[in-house]
Protein backbone atom coordinates (compact mmCIF):
# COMPACT_ATOMS: atom_id res chain seq x y z
CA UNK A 1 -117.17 -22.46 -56.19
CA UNK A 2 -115.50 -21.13 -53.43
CA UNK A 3 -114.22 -23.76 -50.33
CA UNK A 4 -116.42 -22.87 -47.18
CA UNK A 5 -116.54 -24.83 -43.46
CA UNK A 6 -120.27 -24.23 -42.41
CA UNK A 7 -120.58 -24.28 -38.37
CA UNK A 8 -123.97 -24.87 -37.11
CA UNK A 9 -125.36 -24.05 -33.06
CA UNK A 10 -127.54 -26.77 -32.41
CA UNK A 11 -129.82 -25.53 -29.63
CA UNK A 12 -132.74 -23.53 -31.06
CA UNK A 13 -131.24 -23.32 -34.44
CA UNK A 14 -130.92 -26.99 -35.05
CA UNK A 15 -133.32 -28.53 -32.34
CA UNK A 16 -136.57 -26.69 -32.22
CA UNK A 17 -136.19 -26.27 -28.26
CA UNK A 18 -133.62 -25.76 -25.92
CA UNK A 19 -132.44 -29.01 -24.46
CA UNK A 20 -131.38 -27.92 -21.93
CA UNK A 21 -133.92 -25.93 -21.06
CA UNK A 22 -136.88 -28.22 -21.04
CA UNK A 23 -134.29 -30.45 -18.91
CA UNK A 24 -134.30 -28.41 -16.46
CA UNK A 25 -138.01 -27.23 -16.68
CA UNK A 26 -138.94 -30.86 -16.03
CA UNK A 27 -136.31 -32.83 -13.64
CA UNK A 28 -134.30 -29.31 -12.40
CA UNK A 29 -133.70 -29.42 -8.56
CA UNK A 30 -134.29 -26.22 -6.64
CA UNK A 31 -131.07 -23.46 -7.47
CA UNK A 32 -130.89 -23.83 -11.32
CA UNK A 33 -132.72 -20.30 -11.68
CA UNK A 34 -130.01 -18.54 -9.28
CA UNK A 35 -127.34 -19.92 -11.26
CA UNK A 36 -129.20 -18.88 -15.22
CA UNK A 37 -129.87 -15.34 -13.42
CA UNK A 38 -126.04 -15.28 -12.38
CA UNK A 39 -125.05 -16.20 -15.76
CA UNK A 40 -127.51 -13.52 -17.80
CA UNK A 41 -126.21 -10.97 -15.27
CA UNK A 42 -122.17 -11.86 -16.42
CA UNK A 43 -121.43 -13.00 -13.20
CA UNK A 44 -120.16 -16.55 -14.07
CA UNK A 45 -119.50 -18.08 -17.40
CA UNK A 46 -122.13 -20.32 -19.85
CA UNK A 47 -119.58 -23.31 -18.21
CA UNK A 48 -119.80 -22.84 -14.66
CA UNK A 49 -123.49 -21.87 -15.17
CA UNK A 50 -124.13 -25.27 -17.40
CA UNK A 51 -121.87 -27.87 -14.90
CA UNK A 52 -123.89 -26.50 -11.60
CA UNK A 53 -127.52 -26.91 -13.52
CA UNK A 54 -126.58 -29.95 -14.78
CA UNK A 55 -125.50 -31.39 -11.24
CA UNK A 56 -129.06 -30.43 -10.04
CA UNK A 57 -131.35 -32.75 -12.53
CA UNK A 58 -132.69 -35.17 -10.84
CA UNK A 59 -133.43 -37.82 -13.59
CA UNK A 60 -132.51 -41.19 -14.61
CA UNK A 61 -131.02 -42.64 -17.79
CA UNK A 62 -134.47 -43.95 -18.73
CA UNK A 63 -136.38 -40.73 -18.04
CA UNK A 64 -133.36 -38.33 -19.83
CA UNK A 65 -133.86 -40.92 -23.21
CA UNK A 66 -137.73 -41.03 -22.85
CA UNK A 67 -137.71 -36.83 -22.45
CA UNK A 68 -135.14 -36.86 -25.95
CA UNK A 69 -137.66 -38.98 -27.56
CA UNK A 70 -140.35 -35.77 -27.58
CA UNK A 71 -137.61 -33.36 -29.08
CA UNK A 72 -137.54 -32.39 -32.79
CA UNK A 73 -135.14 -30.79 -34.67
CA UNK A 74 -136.01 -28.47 -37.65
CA UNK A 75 -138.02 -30.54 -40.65
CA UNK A 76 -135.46 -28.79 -43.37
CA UNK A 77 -131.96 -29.91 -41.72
CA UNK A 78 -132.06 -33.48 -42.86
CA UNK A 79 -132.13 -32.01 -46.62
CA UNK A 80 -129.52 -29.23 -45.84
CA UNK A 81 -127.23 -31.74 -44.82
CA UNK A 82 -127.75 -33.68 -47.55
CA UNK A 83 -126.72 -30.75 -49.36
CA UNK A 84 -123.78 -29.57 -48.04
CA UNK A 85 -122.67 -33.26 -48.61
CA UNK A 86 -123.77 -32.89 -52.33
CA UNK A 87 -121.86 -29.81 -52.69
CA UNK A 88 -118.75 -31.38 -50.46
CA UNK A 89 -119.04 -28.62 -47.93
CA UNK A 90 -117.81 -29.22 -44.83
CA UNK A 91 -120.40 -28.74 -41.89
CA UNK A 92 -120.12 -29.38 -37.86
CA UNK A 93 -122.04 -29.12 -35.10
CA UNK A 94 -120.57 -26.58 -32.64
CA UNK A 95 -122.67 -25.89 -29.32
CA UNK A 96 -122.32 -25.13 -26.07
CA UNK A 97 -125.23 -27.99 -25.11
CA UNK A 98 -124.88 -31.67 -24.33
CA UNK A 99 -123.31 -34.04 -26.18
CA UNK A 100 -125.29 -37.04 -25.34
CA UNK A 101 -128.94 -34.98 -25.95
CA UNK A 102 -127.30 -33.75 -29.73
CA UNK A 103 -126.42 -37.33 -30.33
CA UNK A 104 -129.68 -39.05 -29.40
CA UNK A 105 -132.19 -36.58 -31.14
CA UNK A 106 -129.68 -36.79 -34.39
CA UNK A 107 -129.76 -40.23 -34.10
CA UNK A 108 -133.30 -40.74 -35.00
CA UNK A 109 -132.68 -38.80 -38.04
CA UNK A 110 -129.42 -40.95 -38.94
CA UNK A 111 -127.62 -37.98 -38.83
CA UNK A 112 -125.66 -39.01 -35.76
CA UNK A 113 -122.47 -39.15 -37.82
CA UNK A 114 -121.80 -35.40 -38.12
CA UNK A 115 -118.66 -33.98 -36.85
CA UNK A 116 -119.39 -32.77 -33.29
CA UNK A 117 -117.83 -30.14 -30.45
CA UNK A 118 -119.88 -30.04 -27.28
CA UNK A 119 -119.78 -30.31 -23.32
CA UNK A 120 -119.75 -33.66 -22.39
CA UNK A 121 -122.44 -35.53 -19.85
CA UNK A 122 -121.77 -38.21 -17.87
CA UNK A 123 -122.79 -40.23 -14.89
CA UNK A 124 -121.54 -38.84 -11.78
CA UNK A 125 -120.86 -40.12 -8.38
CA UNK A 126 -124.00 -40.01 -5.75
CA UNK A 127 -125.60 -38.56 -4.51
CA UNK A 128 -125.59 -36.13 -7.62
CA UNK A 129 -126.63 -37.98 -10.72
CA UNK A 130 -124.90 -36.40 -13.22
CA UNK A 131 -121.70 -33.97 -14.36
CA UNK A 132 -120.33 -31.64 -16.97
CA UNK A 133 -116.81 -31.99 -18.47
CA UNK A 134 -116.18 -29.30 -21.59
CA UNK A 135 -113.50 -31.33 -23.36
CA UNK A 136 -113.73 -28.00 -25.85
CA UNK A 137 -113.37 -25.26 -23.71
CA UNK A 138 -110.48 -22.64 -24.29
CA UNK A 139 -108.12 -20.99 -22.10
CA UNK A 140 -109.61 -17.38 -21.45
CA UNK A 141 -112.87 -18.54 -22.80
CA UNK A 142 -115.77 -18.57 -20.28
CA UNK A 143 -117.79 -21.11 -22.68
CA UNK A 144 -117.97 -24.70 -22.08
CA UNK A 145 -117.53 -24.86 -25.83
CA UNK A 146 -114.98 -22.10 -27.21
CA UNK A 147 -116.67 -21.79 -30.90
CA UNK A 148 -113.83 -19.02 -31.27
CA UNK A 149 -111.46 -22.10 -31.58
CA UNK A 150 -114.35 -23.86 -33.84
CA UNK A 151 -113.51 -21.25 -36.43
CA UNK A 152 -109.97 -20.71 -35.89
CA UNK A 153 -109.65 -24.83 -37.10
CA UNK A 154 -112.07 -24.40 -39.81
CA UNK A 155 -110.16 -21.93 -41.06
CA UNK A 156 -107.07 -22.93 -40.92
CA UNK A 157 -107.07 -25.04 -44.40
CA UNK A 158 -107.53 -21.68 -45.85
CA UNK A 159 -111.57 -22.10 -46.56
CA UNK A 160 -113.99 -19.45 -46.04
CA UNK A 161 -116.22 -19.89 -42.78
CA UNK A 162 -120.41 -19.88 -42.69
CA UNK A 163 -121.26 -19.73 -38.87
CA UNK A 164 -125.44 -20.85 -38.36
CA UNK A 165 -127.30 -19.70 -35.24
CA UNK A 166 -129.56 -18.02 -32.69
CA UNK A 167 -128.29 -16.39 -29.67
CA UNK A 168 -125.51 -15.11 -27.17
CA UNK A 169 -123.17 -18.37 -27.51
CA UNK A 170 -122.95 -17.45 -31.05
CA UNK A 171 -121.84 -14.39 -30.58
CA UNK A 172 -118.63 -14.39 -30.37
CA UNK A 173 -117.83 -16.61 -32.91
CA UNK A 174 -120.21 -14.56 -35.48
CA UNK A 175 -117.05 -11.61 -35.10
CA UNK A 176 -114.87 -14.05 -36.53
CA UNK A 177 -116.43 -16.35 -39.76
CA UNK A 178 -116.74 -15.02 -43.18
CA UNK A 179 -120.85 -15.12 -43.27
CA UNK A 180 -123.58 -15.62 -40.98
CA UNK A 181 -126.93 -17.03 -41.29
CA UNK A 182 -128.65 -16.03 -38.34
CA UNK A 183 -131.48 -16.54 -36.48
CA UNK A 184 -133.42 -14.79 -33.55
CA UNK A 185 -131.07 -12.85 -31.00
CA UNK A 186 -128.07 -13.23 -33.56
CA UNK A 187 -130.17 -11.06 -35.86
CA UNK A 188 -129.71 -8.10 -33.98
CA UNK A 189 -126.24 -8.63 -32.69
CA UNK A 190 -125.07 -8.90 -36.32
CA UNK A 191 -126.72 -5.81 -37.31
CA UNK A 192 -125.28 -3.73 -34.55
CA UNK A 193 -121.83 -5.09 -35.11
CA UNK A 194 -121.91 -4.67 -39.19
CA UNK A 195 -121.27 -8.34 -39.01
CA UNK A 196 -122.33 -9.45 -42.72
CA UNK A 197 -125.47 -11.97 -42.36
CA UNK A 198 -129.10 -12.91 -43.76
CA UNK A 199 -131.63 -13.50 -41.37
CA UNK A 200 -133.13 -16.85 -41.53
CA UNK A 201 -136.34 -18.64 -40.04
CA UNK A 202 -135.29 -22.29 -40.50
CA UNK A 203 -133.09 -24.55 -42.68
CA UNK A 204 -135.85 -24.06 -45.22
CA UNK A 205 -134.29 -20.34 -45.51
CA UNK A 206 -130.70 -21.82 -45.58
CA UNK A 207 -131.43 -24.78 -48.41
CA UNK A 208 -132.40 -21.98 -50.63
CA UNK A 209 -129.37 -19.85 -49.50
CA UNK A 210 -126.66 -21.83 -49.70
CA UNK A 211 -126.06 -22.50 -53.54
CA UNK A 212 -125.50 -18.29 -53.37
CA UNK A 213 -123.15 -18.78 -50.58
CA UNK A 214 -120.77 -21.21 -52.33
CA UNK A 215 -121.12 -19.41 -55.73
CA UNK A 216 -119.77 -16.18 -53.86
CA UNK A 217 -122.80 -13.88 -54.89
CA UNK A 218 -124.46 -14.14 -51.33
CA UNK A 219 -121.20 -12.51 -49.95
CA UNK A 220 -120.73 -10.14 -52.74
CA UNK A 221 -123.97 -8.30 -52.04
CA UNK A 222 -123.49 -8.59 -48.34
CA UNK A 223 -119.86 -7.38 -47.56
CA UNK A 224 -118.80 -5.15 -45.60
CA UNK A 225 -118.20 -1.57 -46.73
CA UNK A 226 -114.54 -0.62 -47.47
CA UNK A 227 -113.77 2.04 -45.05
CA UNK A 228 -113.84 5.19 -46.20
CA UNK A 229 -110.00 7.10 -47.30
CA UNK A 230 -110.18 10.97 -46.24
CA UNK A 231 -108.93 12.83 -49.22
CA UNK A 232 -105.39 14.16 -48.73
């Protein structure tokens, strides 16, 4: 079989929400909106978007665990993990979320163990209550979480590169792995960018998948087209 590193999003591809979304739906201080609207427009960066939300929630320890108690992640990720580890695949969890929301909801699925890049939360001095660091952000990179320099590590051992997710902080990333299994707004950015890809649902879709994938016929039947030579 051929040696793979699988990268997996976590927000809406793993988790079945967006953390920090229903965060900020629930304990989100007036100004959160201005600075998502600022972000979907280009104006700033996913990282100065995520630290200025993030020093607006107005929550305690106690309510932040109690709210990551009602999350879920998808029912089929448990056994795809289980998996990867059968096959001795490789697989981290790259996002540009929270690192202390990813660890808690994994946690309850003893899962908290997997190899992990994401912004960091952390107390923060009053009045605000809490603050952003990106510990794996990249020079040049708007992204609290650079998943460009995600793949550039996993493939530096020479192994082929899955990428897993749903939406616009995948994107960049998706330009750069080997395959994609993709979900929602990836979908369509892979098909305009001839990025090769299967669309997925759920892990379900990516259990099933993945013995293809690391027997090389899933990428076989999905590569790109050689570009065409004009006849001399």
């Amino acid at each position: 079989m051929t040696a793979w590193n699988i990268l997996c999003d976590f927000d809406g591809t793993i988790s079945v929400e967006d953390v920090i979304d229903s965060l900020l739906d629930r304990f989100g201080r007036p100004g959160w909106e201005a600075l998502e609207q600022d972000w979907r427009a280009g104006r700033i960066g996913s990282r100065e978007c995520m630290s200025g939300q993030v020093a607006l929630l107005d929550m305690s320890r106690e309510q932040l665990d109690k709210h990551l108690e009602g999350l879920w992640i998808d029912h089929a990720f448990p056994a795809f993990v289980a998996k990867t580890r059968e096959f001795g695949t490789p697989i981290r969890v790259v996002s540009d979320g929270l690192d202390y929301a990813i660890h808690q909801i994994l946690g309850r699925y003893g899962l908290d163990g997997l190899p992990l890049a994401a912004n960091h939360l952390a107390p923060a001095e009053p009045p605000r209550q809490w603050q952003l660091t990106s510990p794996f952000q990249a020079e040049g990179c708007r992204s609290g979480t650079c998943k460009c320099a995600c793949v550039a590590q996993a493939r530096s051992g020479g192994a082929k590169t899955l990428l897993i997710g749903d939406g616009a902080s995948d994107f960049c990333a998706a330009d750069r792995v080997d395959f994609v299994f993709a979900k929602h707004r990836l979908i369509e950015h892979c098909r305009a960018a001839g990025i090769p890809y299967v669309p997925i649902t759920g892990f379900d879709d990516a259990l099933e998948l993945l013995p293809r994938l690391l027997d090389g016929s899933l990428l076989a039947e999905h590569a790109r087209p050689a570009p065409a030579v004009a006849a001399g």
